[in-house]
PDB file of N, CA and C in Angstrom:
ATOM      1  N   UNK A   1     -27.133   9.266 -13.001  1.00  0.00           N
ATOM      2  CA  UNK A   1     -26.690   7.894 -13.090  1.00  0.00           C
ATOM      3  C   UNK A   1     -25.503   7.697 -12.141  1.00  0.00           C
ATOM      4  N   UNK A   2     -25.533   6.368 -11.526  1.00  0.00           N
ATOM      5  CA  UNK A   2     -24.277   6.466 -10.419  1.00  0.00           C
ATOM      6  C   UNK A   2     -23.165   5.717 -11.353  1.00  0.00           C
ATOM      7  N   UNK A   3     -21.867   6.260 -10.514  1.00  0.00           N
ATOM      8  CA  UNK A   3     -20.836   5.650 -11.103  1.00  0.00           C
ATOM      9  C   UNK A   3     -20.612   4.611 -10.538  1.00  0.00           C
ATOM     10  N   UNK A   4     -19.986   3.583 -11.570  1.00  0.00           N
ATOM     11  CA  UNK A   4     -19.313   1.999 -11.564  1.00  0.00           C
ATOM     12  C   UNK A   4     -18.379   2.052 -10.248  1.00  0.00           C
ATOM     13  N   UNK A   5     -18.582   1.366  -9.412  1.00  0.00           N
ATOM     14  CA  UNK A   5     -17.727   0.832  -7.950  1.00  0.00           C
ATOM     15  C   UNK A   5     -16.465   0.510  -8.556  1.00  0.00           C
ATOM     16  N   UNK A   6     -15.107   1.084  -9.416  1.00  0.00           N
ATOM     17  CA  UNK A   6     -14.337  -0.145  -9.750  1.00  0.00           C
ATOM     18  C   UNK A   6     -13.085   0.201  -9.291  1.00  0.00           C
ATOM     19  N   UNK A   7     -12.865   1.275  -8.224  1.00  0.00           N
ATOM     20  CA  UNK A   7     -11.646   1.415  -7.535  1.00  0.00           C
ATOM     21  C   UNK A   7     -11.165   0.498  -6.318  1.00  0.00           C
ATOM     22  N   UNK A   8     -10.005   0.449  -6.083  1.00  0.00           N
ATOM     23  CA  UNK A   8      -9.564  -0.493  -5.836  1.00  0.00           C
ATOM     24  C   UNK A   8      -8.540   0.095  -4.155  1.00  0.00           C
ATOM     25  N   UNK A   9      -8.030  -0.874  -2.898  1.00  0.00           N
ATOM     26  CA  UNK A   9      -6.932   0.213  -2.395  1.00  0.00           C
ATOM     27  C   UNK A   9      -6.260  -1.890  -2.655  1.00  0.00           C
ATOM     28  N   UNK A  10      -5.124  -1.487  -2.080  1.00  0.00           N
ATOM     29  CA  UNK A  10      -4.079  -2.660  -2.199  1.00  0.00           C
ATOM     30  C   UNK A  10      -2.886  -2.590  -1.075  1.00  0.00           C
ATOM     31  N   UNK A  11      -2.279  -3.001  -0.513  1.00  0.00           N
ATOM     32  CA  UNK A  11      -1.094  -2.866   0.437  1.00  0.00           C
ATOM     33  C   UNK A  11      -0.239  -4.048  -0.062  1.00  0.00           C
ATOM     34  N   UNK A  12       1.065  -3.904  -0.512  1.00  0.00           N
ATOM     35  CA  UNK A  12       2.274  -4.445  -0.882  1.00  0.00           C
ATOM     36  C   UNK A  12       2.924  -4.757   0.139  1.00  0.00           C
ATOM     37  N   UNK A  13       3.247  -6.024   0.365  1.00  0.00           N
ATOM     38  CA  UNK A  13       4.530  -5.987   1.202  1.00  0.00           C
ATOM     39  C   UNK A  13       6.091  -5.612   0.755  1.00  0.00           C
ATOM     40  N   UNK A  14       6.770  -5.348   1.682  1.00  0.00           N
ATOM     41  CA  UNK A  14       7.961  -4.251   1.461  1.00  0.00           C
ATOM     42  C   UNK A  14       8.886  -4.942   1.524  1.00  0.00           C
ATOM     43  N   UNK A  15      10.334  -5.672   1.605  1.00  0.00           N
ATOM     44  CA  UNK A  15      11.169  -6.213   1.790  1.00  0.00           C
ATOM     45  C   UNK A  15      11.498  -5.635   2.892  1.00  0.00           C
ATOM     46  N   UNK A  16      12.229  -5.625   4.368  1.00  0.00           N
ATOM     47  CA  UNK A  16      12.940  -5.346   5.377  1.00  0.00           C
ATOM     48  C   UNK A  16      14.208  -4.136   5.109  1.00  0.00           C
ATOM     49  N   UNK A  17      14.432  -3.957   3.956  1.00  0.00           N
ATOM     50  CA  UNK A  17      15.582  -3.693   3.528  1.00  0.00           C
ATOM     51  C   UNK A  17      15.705  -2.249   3.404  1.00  0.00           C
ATOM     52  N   UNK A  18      14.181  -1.772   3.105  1.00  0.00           N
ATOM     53  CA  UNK A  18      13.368  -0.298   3.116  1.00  0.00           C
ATOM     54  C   UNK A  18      13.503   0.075   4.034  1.00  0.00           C
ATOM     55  N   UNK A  19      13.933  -0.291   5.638  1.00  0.00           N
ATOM     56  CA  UNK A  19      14.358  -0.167   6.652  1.00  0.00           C
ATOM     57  C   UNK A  19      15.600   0.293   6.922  1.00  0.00           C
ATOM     58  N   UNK A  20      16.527   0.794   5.766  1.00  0.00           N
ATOM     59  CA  UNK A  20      17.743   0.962   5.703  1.00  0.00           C
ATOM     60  C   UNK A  20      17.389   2.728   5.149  1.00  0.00           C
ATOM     61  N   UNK A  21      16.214   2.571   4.638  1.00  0.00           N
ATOM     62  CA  UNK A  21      16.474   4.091   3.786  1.00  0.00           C
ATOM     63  C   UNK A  21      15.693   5.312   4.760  1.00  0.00           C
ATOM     64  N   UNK A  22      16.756   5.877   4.921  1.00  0.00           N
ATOM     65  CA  UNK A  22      16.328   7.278   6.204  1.00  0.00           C
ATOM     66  C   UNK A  22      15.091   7.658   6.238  1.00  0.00           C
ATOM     67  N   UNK A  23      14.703   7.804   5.257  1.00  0.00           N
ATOM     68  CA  UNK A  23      13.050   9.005   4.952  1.00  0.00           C
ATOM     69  C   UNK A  23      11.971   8.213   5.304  1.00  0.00           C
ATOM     70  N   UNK A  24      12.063   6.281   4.507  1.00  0.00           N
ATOM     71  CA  UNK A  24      10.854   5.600   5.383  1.00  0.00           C
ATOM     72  C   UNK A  24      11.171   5.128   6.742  1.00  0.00           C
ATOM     73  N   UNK A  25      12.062   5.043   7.799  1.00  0.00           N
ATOM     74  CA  UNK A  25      12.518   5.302   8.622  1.00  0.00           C
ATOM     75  C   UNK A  25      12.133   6.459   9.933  1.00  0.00           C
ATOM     76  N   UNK A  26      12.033   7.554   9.565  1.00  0.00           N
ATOM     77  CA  UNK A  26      12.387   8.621   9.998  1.00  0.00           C
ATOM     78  C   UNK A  26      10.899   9.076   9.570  1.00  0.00           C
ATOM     79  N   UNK A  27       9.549   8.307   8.960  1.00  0.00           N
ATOM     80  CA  UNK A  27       8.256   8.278   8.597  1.00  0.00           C
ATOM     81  C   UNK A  27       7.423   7.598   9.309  1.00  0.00           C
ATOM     82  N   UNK A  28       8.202   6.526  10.111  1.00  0.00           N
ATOM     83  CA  UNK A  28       7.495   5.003  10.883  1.00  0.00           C
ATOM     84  C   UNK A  28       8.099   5.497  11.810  1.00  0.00           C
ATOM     85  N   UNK A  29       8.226   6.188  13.284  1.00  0.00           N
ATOM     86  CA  UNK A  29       9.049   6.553  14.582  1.00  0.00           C
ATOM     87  C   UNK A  29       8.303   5.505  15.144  1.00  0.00           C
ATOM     88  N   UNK A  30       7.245   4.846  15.400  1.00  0.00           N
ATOM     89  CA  UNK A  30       6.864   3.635  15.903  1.00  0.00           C
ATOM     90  C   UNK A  30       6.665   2.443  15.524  1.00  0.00           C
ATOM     91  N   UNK A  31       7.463   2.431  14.078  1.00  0.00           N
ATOM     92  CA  UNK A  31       7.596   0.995  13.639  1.00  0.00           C
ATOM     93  C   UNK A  31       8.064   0.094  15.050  1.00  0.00           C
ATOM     94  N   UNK A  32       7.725  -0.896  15.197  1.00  0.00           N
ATOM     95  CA  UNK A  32       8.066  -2.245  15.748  1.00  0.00           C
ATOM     96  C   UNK A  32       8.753  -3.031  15.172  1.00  0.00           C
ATOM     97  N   UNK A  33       9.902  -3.741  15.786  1.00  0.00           N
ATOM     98  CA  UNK A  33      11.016  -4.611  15.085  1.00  0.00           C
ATOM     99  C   UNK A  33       9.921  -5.955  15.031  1.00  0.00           C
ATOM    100  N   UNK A  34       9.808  -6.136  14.028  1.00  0.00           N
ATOM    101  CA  UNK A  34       9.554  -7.541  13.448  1.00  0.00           C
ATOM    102  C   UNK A  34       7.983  -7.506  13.079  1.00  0.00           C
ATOM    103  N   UNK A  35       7.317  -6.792  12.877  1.00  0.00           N
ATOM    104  CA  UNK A  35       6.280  -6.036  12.214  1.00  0.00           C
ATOM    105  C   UNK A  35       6.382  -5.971  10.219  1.00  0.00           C
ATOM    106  N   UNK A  36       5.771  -6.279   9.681  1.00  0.00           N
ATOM    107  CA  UNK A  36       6.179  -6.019   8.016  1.00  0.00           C
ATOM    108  C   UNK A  36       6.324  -4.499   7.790  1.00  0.00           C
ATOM    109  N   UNK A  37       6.980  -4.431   6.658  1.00  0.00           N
ATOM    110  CA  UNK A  37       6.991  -2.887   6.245  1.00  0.00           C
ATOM    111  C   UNK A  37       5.836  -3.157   4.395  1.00  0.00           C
ATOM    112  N   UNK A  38       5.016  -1.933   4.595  1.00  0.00           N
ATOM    113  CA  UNK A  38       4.208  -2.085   3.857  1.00  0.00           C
ATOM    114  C   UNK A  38       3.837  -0.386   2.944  1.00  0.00           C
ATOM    115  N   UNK A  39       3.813  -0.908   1.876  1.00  0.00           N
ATOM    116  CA  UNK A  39       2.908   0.423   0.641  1.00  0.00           C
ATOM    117  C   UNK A  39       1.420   0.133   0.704  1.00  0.00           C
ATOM    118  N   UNK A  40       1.012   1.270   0.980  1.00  0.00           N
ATOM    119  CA  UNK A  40      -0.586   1.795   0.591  1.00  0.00           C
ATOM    120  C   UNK A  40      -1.051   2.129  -0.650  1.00  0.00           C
ATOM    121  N   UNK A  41      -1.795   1.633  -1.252  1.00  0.00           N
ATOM    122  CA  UNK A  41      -2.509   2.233  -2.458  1.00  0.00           C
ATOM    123  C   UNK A  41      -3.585   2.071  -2.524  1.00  0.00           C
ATOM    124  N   UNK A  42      -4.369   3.009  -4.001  1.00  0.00           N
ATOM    125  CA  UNK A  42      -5.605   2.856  -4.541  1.00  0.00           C
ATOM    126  C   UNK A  42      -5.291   3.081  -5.703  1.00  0.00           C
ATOM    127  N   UNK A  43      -6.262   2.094  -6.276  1.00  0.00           N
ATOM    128  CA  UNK A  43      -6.135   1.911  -8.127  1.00  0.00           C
ATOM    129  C   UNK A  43      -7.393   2.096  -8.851  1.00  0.00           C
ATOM    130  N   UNK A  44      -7.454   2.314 -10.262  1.00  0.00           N
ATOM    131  CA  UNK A  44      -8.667   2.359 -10.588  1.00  0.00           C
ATOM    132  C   UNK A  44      -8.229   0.844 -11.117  1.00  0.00           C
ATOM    133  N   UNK A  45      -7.507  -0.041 -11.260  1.00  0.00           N
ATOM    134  CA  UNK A  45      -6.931  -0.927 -11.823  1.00  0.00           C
ATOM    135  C   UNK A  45      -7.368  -2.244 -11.221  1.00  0.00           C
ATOM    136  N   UNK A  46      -7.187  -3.653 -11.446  1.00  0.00           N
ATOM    137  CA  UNK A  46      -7.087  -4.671 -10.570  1.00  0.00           C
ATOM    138  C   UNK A  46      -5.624  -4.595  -9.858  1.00  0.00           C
ATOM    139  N   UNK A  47      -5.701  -5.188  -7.904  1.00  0.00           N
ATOM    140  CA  UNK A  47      -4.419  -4.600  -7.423  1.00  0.00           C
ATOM    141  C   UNK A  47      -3.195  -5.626  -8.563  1.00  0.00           C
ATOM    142  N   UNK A  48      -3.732  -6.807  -8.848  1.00  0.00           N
ATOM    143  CA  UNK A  48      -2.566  -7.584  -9.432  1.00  0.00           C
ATOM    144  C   UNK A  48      -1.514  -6.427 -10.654  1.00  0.00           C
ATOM    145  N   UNK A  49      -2.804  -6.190 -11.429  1.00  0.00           N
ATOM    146  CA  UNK A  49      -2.368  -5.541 -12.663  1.00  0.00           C
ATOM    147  C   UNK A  49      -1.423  -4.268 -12.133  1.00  0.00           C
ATOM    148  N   UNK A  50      -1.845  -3.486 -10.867  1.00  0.00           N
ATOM    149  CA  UNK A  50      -0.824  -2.390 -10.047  1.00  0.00           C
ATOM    150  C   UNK A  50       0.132  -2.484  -9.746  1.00  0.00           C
ATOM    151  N   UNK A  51       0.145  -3.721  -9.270  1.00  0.00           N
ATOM    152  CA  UNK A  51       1.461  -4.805  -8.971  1.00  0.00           C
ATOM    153  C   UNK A  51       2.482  -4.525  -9.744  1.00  0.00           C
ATOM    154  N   UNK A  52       2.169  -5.251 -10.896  1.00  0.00           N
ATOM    155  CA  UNK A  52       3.168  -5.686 -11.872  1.00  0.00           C
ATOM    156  C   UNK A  52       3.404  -4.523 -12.436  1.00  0.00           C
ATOM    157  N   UNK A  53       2.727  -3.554 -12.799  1.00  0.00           N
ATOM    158  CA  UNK A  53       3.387  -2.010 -13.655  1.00  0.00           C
ATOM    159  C   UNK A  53       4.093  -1.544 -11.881  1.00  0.00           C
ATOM    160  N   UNK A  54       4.028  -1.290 -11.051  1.00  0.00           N
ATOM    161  CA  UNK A  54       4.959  -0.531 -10.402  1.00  0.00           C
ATOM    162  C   UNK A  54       6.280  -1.549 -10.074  1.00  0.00           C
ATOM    163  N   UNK A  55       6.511  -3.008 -10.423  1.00  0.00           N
ATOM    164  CA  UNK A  55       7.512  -3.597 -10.348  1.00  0.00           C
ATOM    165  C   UNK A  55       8.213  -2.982 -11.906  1.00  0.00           C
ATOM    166  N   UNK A  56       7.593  -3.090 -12.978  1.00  0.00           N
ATOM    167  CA  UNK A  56       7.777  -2.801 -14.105  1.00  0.00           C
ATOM    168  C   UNK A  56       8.135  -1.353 -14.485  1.00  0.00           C
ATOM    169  N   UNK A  57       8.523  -0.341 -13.290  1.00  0.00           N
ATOM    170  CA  UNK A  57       8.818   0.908 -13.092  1.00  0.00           C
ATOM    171  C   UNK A  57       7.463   2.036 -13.908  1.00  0.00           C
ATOM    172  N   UNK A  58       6.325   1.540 -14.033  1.00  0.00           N
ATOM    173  CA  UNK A  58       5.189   2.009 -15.062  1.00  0.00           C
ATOM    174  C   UNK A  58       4.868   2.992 -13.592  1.00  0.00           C
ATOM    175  N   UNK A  59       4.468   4.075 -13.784  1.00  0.00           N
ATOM    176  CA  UNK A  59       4.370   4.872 -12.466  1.00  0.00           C
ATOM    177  C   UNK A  59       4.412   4.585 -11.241  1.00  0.00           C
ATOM    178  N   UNK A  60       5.507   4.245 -11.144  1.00  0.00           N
ATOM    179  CA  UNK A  60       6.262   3.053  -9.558  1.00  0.00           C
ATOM    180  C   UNK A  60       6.401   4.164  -8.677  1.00  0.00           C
ATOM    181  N   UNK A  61       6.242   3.552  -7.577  1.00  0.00           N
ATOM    182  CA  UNK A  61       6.543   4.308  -6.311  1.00  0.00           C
ATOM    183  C   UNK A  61       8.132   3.448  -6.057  1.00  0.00           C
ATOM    184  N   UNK A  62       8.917   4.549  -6.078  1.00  0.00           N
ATOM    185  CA  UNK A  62      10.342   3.886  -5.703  1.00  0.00           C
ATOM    186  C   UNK A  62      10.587   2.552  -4.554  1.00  0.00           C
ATOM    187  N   UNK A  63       9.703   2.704  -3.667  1.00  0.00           N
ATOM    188  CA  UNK A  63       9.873   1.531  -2.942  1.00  0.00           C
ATOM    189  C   UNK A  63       9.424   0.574  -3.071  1.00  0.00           C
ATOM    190  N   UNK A  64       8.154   0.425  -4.160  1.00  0.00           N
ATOM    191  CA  UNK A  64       7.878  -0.612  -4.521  1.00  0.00           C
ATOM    192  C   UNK A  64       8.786  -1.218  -5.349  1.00  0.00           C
ATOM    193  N   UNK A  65       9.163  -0.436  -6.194  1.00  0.00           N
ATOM    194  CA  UNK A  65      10.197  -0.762  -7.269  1.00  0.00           C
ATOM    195  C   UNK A  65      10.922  -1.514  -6.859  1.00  0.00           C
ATOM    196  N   UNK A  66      11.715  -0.956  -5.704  1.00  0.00           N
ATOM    197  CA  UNK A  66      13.026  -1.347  -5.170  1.00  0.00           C
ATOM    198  C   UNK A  66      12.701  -2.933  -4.205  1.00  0.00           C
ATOM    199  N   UNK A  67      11.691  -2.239  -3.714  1.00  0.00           N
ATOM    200  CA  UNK A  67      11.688  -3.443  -2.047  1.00  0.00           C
ATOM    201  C   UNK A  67      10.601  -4.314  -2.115  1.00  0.00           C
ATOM    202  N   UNK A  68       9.165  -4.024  -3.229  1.00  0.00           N
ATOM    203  CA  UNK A  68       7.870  -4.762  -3.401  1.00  0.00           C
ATOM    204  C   UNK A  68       8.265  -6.036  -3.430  1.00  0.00           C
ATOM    205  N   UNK A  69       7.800  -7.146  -2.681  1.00  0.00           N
ATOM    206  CA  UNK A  69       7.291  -8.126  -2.298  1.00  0.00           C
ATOM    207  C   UNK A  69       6.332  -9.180  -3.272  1.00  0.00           C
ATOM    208  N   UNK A  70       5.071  -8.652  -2.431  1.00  0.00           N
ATOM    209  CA  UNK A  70       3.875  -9.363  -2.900  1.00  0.00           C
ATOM    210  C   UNK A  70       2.650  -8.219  -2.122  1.00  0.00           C
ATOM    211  N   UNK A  71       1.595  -8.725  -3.114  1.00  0.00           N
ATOM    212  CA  UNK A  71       0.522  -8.287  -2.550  1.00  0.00           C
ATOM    213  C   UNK A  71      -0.211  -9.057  -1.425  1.00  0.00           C
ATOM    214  N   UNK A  72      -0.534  -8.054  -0.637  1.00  0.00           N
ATOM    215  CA  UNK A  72      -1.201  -8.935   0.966  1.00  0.00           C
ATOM    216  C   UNK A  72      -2.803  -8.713   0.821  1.00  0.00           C
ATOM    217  N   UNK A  73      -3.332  -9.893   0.176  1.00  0.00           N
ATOM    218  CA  UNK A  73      -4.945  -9.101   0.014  1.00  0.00           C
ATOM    219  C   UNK A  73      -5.553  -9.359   1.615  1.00  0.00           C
ATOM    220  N   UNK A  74      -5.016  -9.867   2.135  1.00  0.00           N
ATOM    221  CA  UNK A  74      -6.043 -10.354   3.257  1.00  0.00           C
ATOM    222  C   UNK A  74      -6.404  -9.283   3.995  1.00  0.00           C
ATOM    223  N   UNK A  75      -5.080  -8.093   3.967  1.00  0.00           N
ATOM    224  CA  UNK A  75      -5.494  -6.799   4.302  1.00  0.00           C
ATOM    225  C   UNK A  75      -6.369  -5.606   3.804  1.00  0.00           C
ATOM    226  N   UNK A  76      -7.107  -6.154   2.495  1.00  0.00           N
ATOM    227  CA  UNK A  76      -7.744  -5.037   1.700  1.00  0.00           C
ATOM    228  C   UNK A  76      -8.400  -5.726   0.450  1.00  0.00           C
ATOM    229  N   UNK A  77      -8.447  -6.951   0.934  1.00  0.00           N
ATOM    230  CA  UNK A  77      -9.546  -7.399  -0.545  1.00  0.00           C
ATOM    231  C   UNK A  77     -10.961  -7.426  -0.044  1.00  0.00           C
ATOM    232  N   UNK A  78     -11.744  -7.368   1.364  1.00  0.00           N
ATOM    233  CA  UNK A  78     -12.537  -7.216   1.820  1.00  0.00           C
ATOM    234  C   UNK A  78     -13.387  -5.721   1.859  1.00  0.00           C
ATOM    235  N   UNK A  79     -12.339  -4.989   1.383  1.00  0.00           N
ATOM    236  CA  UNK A  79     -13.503  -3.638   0.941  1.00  0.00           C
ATOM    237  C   UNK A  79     -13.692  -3.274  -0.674  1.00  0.00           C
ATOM    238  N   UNK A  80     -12.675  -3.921  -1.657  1.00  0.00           N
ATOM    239  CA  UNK A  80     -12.989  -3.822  -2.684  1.00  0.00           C
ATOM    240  C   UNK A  80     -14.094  -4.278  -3.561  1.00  0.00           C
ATOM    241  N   UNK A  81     -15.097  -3.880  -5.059  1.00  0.00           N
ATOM    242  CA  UNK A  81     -14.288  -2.359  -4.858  1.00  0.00           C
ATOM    243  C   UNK A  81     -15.289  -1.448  -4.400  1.00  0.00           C
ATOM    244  N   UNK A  82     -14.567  -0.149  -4.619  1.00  0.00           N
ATOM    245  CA  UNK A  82     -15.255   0.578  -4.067  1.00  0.00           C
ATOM    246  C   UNK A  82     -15.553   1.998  -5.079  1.00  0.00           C
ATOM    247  N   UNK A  83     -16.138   3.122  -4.743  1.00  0.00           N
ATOM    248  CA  UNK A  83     -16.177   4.092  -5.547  1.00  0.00           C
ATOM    249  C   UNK A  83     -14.755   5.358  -5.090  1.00  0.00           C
ATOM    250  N   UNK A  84     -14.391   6.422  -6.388  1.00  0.00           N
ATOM    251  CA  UNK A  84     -13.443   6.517  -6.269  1.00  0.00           C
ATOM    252  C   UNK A  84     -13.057   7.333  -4.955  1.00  0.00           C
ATOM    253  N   UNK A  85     -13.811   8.414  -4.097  1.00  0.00           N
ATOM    254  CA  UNK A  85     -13.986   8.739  -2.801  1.00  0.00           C
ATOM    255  C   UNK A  85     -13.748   7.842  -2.102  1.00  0.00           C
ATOM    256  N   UNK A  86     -14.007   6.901  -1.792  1.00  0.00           N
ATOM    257  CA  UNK A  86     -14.362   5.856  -0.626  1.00  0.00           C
ATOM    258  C   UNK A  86     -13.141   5.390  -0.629  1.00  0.00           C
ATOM    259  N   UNK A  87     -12.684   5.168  -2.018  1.00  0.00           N
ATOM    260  CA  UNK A  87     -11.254   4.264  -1.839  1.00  0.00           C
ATOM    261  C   UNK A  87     -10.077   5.138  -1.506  1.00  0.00           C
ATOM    262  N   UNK A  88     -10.371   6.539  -1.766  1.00  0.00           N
ATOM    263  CA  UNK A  88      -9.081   7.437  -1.526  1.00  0.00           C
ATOM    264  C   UNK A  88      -8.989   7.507  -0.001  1.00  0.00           C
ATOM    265  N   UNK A  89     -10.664   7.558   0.973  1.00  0.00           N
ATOM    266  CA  UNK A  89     -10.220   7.267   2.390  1.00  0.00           C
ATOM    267  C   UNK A  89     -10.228   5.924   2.712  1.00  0.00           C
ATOM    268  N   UNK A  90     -10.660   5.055   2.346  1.00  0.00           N
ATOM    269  CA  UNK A  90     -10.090   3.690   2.910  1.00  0.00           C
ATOM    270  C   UNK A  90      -8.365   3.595   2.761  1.00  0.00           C
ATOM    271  N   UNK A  91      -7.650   4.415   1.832  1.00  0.00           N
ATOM    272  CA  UNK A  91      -6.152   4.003   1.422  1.00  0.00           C
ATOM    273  C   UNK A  91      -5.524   4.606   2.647  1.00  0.00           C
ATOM    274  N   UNK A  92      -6.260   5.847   3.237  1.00  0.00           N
ATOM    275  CA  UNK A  92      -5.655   6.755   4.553  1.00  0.00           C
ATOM    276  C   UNK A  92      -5.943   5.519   5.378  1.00  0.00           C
ATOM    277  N   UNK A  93      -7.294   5.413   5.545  1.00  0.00           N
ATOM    278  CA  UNK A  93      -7.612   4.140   6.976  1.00  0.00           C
ATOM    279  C   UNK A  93      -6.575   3.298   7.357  1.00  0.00           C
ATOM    280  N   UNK A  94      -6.403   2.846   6.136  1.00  0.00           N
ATOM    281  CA  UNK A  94      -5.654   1.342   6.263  1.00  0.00           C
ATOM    282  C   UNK A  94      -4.280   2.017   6.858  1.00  0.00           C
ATOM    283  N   UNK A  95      -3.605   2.647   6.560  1.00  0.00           N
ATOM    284  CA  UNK A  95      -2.519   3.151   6.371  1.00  0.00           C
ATOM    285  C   UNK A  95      -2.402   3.595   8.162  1.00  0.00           C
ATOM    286  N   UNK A  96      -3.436   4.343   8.739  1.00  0.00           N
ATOM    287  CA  UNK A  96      -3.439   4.522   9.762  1.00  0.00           C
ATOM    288  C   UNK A  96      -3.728   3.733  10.405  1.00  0.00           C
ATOM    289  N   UNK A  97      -4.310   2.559  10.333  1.00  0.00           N
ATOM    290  CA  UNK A  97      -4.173   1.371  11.133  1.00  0.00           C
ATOM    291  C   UNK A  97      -3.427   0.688  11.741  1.00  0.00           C
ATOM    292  N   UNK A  98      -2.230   0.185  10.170  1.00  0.00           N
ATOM    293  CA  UNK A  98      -1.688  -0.554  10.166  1.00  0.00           C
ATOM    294  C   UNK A  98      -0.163   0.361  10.808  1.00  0.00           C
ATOM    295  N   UNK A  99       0.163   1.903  10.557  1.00  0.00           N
ATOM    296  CA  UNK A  99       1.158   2.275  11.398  1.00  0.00           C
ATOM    297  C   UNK A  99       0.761   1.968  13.461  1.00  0.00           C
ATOM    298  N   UNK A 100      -0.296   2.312  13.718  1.00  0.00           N
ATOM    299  CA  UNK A 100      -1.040   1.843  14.968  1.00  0.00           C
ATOM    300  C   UNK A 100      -0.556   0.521  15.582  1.00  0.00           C
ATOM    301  N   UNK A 101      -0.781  -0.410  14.116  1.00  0.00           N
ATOM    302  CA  UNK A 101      -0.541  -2.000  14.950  1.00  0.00           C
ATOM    303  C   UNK A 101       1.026  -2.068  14.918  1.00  0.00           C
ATOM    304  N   UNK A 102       2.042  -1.142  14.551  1.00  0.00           N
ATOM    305  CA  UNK A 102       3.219  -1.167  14.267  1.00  0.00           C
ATOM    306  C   UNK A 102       4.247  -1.334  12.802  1.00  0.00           C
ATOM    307  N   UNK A 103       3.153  -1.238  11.900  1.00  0.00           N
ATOM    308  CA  UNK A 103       3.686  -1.858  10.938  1.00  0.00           C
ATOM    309  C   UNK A 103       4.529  -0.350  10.177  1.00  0.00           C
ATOM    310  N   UNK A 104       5.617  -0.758   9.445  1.00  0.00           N
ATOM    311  CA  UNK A 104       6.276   0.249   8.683  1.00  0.00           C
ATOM    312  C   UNK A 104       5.090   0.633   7.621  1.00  0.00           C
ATOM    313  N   UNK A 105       4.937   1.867   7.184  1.00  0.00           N
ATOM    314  CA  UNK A 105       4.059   2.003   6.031  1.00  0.00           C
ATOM    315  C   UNK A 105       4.169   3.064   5.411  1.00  0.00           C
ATOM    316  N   UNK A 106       4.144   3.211   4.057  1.00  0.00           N
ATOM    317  CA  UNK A 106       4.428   4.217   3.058  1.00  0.00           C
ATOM    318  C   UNK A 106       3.082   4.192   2.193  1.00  0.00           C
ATOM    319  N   UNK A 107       2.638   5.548   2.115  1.00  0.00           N
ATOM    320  CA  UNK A 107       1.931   5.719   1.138  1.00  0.00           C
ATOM    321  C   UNK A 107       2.160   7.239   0.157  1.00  0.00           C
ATOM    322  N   UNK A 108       1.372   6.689  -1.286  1.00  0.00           N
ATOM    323  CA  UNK A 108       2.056   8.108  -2.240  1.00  0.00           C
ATOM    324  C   UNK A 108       1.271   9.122  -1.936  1.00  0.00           C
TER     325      UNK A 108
END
């Protein structure tokens, strides 16, 4: 029997401010000034519901915690969902993309 498609990936926007902290910094050597800074994920979750528990410190990635934004679906609601393989490399894809087009990016 195949398994239910119900994983998810998501990219957060970051506040500018994450730009201050050495390690995501010193992670992006080709960030571009004026480019967003952005988190990568995959959920088995809806991304909204991911959202709100990592603002809510519920297994937060510190920078979301600190610097999360909003969610940017326009970047990743077009492959959801997916099965749980597929979504663990779509979360790399994206991630390598979007450092490519310049963007700051953190993933866990």
């Amino acid at each position: 029997m195949a398994r239910r498609k119900h994983h998810n990936v998501y990219v957060i926007e970051l506040s500018k401010d994450v730009l201050f902290e050495s390690k995501f910094k010193r992670c992006n050597p080709a960030y571009q000034d004026g480019k967003p800074c952005v988190y990568v994920g995959m959920t088995g979750l809806d991304p909204d519901v991911r959202f709100d528990k990592h603002k809510a410190g519920i297994q937060a990635n510190s920078y979301v915690l600190k610097y999360g934004l909003r969610l940017l679906p326009d970047l990743y609601e077009g492959f959801n969902p997916m099965a749980y393989e597929k979504a663990r490399e779509m979360e790399v894809e994206i991630g390598i993309d979007l450092r490519e087009a310049g963007f700051g990016v953190w993933q866990a």
